[in-house]
Protein backbone atom coordinates (compact mmCIF):
# COMPACT_ATOMS: atom_id res chain seq x y z
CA UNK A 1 -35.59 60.25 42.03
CA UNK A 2 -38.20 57.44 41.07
CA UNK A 3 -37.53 55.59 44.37
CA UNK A 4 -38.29 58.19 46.38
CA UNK A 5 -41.00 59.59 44.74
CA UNK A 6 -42.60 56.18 44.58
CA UNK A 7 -42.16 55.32 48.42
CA UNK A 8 -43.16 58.54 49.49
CA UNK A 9 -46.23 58.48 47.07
CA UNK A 10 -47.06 55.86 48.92
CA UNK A 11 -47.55 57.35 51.70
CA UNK A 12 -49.30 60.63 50.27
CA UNK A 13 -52.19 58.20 48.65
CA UNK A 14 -53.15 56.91 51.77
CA UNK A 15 -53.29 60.50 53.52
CA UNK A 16 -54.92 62.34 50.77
CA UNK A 17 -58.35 60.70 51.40
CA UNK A 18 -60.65 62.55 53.82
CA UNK A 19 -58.95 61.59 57.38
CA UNK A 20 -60.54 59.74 60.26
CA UNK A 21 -62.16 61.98 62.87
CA UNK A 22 -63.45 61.22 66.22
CA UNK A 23 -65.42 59.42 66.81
CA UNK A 24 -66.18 58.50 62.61
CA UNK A 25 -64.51 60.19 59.86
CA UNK A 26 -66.01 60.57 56.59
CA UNK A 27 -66.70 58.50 53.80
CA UNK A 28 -67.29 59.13 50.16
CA UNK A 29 -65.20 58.57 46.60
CA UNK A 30 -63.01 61.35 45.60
CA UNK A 31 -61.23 62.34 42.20
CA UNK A 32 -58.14 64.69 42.62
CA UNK A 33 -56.36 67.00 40.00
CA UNK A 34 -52.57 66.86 39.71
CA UNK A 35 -50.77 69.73 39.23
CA UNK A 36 -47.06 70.81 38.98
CA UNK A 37 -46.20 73.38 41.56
CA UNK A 38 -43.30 75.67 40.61
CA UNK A 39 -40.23 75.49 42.30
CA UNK A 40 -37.53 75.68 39.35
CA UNK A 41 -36.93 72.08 39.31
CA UNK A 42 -36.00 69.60 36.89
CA UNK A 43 -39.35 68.93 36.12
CA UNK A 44 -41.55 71.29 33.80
CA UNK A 45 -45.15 69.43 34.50
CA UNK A 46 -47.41 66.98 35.17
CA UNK A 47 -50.71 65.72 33.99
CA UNK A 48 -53.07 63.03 35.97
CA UNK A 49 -55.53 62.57 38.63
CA UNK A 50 -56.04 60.38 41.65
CA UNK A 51 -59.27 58.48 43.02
CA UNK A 52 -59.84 57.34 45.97
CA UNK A 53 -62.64 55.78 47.74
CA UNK A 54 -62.66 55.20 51.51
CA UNK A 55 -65.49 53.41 53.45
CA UNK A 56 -66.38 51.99 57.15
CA UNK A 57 -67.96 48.58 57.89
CA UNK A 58 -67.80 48.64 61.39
CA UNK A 59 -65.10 49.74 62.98
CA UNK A 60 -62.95 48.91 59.67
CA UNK A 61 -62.41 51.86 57.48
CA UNK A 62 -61.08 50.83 53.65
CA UNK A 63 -59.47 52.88 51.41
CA UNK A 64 -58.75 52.10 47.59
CA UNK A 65 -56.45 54.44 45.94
CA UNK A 66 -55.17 55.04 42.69
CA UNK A 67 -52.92 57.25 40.88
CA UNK A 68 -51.97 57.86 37.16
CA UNK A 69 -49.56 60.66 36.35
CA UNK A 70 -47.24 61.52 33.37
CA UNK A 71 -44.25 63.80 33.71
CA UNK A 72 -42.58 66.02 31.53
CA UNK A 73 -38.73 66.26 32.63
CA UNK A 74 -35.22 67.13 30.89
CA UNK A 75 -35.58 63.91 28.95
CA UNK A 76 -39.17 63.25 28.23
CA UNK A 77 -42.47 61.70 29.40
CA UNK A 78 -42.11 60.04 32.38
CA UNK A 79 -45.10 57.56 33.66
CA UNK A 80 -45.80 56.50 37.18
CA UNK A 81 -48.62 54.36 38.33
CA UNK A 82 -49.52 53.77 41.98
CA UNK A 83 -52.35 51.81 43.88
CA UNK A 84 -53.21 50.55 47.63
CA UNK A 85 -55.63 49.00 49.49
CA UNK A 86 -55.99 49.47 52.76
CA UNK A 87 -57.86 48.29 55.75
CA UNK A 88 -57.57 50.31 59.14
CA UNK A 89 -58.74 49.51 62.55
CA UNK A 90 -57.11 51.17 65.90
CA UNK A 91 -55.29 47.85 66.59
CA UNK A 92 -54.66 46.48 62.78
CA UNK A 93 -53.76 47.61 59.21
CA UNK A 94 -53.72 45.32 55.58
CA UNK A 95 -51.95 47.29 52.83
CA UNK A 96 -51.65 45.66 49.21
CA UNK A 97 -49.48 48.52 47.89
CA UNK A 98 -48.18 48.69 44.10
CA UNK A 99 -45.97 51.68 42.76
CA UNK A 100 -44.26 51.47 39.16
CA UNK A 101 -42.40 55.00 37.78
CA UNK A 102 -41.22 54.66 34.02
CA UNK A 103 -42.34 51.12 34.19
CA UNK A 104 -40.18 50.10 36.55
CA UNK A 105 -41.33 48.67 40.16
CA UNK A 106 -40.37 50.67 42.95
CA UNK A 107 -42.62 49.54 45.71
CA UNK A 108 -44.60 46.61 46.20
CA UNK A 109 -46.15 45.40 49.69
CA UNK A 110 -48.72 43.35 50.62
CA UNK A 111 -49.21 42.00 54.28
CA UNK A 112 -51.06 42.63 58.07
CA UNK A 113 -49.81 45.02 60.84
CA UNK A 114 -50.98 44.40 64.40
CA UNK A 115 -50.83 46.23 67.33
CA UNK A 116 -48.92 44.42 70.66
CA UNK A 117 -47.57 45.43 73.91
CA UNK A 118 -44.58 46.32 72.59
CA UNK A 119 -45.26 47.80 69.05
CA UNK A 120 -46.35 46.45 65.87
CA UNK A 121 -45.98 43.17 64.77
CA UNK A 122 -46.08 43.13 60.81
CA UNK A 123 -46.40 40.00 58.30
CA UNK A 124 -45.45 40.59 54.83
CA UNK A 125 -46.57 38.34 52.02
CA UNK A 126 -44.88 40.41 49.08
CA UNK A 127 -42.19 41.36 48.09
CA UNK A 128 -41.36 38.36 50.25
CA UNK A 129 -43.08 36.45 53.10
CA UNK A 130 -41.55 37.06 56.65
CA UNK A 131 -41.96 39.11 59.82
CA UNK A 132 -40.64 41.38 61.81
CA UNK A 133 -41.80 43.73 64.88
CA UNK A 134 -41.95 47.45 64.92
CA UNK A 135 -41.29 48.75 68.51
CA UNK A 136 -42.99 50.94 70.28
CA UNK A 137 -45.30 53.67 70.10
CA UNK A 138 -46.83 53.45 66.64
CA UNK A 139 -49.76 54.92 64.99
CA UNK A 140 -51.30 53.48 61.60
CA UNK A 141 -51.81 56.97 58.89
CA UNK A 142 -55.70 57.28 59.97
CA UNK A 143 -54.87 56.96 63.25
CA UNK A 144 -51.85 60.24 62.59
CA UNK A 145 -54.72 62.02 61.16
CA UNK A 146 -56.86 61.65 64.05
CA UNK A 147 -54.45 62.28 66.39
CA UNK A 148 -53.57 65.65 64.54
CA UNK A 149 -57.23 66.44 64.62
CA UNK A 150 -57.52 66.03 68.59
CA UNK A 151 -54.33 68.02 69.00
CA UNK A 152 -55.75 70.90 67.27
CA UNK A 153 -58.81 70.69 69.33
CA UNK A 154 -57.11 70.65 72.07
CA UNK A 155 -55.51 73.90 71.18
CA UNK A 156 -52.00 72.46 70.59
CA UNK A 157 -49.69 73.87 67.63
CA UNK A 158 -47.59 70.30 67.54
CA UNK A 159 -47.96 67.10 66.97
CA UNK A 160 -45.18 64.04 66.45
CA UNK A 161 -46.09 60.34 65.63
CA UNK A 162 -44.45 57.19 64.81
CA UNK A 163 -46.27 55.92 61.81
CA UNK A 164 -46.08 52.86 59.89
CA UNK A 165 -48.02 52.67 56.86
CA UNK A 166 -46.61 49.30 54.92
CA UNK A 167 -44.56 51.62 52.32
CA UNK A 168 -40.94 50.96 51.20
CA UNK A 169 -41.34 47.04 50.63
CA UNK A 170 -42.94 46.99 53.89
CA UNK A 171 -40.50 48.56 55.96
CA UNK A 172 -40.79 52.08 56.25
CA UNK A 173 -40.92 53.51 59.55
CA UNK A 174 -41.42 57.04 59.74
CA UNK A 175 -41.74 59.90 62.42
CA UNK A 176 -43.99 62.73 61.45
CA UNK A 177 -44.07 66.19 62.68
CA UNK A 178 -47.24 67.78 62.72
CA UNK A 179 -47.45 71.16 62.71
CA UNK A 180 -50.97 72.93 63.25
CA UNK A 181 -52.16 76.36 62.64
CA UNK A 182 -54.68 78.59 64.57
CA UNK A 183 -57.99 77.41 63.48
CA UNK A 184 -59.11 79.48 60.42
CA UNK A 185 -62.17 81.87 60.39
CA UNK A 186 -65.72 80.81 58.83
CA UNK A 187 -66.05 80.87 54.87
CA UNK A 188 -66.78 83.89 52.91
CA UNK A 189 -67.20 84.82 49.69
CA UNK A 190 -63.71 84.45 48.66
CA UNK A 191 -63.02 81.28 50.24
CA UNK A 192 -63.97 78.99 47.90
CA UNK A 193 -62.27 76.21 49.01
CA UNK A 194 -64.11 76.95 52.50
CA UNK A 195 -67.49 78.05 50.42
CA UNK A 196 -67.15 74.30 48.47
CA UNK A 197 -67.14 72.72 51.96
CA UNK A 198 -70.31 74.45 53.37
CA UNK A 199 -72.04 73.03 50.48
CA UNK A 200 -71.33 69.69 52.30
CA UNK A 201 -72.88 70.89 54.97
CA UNK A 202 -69.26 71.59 57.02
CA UNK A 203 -69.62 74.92 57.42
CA UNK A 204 -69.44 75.27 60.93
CA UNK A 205 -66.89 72.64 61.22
CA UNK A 206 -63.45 73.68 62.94
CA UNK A 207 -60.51 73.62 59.99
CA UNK A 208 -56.65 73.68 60.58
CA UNK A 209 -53.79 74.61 58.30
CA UNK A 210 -51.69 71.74 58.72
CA UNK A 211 -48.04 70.62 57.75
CA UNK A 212 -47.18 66.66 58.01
CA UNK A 213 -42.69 66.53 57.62
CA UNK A 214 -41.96 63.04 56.96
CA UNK A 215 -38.49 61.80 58.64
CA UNK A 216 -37.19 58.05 58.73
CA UNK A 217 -37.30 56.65 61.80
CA UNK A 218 -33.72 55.95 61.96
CA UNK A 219 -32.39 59.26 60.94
CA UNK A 220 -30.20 60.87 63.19
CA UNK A 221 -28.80 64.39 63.75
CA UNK A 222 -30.40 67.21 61.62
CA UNK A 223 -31.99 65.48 58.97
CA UNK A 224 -34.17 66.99 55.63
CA UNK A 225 -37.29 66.02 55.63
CA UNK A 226 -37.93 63.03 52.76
CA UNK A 227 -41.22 64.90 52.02
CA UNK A 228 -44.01 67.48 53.28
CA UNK A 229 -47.39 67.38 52.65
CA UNK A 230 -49.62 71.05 53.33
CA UNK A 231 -53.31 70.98 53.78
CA UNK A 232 -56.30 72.39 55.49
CA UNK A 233 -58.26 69.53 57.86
CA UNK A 234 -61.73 70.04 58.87
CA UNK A 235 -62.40 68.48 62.48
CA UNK A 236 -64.89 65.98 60.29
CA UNK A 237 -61.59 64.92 58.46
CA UNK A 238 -62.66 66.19 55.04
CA UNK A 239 -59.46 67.82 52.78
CA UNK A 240 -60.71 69.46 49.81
CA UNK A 241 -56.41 70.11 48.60
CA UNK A 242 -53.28 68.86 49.61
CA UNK A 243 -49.67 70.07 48.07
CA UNK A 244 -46.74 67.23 48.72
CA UNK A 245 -43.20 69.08 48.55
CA UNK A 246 -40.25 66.64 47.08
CA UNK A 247 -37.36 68.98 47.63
CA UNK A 248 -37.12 69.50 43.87
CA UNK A 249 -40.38 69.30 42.96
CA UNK A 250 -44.24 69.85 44.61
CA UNK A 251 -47.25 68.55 43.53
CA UNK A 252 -50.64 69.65 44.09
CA UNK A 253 -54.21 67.43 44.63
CA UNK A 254 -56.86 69.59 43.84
CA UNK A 255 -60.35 68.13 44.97
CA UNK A 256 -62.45 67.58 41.48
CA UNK A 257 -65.36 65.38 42.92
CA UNK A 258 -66.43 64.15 46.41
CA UNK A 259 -69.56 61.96 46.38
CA UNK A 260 -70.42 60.76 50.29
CA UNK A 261 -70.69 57.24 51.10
CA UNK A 262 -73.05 56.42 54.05
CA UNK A 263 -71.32 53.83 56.43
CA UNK A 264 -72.42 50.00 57.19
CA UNK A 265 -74.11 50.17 60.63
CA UNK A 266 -72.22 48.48 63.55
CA UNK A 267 -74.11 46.53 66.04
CA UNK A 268 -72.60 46.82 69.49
CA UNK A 269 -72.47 43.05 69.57
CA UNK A 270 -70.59 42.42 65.46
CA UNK A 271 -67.25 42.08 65.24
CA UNK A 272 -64.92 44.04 62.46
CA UNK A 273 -64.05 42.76 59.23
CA UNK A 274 -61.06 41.48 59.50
């Protein structure tokens, strides 16, 4: 259990933030709620939050995540601690990733992905230095979300992506299946989660059910997927909730604060921060 919750948690840190929307997404710091959803599992609750603060300098977009949870199971108080940081550009992505469950590491990656002809060639510093090359047609996880935003736009009710997000030591490849419900009707007065959002201003903002099934790359045949994730996306990229389904287990991020972050202004003629 603790290696796959603390890969895949991984993964759900850097999509919780709000998502990357064409052409900007938005910025701000967030604090999320955890809670234990019930599915008769071997776990009877959990207790934590997760912050996260994402911002653009440029055309670079960071994102600093970090998560603190306890978990009450069959024997005991279990702990697990998990941080990134993460820089994004279309053609590049630096992770410094960290995950520890019960005290014990189960993920650790720090290194540079950039794009090529042919893929994605990746450079790992930790756990160990070396390289190797992703192939083909692969999206970074702002770059999923933005592509899942455009698809619903576009009317579509699928998605599927190739993402690599430096997760599993580095060398997780997964392939994501998006899919995307009918866009959902203005906020009324028992919407809150909608009626939170137009105090942001989104109210007239398109907004999509959407369900992200995570897959290894190299699975074959009918395969279960290692995790889903559930949340409604507003065409700005905000995500006030987001419920991440283990199999055994589901937990649920329940938007506590947002507080916007205005963007560094890019010249036409500066280059990203690299």
């Amino acid at each position: 259990m603790k290696t796959a919750l603390g890969l895949t948690m991984a993964v759900a840190l850097a999509s919780a933030c709000p998502a990357m929307a064409a052409p900007k997404m938005v910025t701000g710091a967030v604090v999320y709620d955890l809670t234990l959803e019930d599915k008769g599992g071997m776990l009877s609750g959990v207790t934590g939050s997760m912050t996260a603060q994402m911002t653009r300098d440029c055309d670079t977009y960071w994102t600093e995540s970090s998560l603190s949870a306890e978990f009450e199971g069959p024997t005991g108080a279990m702990t697990m601690e998990m941080s990134s940081v993460v820089s994004e550009t279309a053609d590049s992505l630096g992770f410094d990733i960290l995950g520890k469950f019960a005290s014990i590491e189960v993920d650790r990656a720090e290194g540079t992905a950039i794009r090529t002809a042919d893929g994605v060639s990746v450079a790992l510093s930790e756990p160990e230095t070396g390289t190797h090359t992703v192939a083909g047609d692969v999206v970074f996880p702002l770059g999923m979300i933005t592509g899942s935003i455009e698809a619903a736009k576009a009317g579509e009710s699928l998605a599927s992506f190739v993402v690599y997000d430096g997760s599993g030591h580095g060398r997780d490849v997964w392939l994501v299946s998006v899919v995307i419900g009918a866009p959902m009707e203005p906020a009324s007065d028992e919407d809150e989660e909608a009626l939170f959002a137009a105090g942001l201003g989104f109210a007239d903002m398109g907004r999509w059910q959407m369900v992200f099934s995570y897959f290894p790359r190299d699975a074959s045949g009918d395969q279960t997927p290692v995790f889903t994730s559930m949340a409604v996306v507003y065409e700005n990229g905000f995500v006030q909730a987001a419920s991440y389904d283990f199999g055994e287990f589901a937990i649920r991020l329940t938007l506590e604060e947002f507080s916007p972050i205005p963007p560094t202004p890019c010249p036409y003629d500066r280059n990203p921060r690299r």
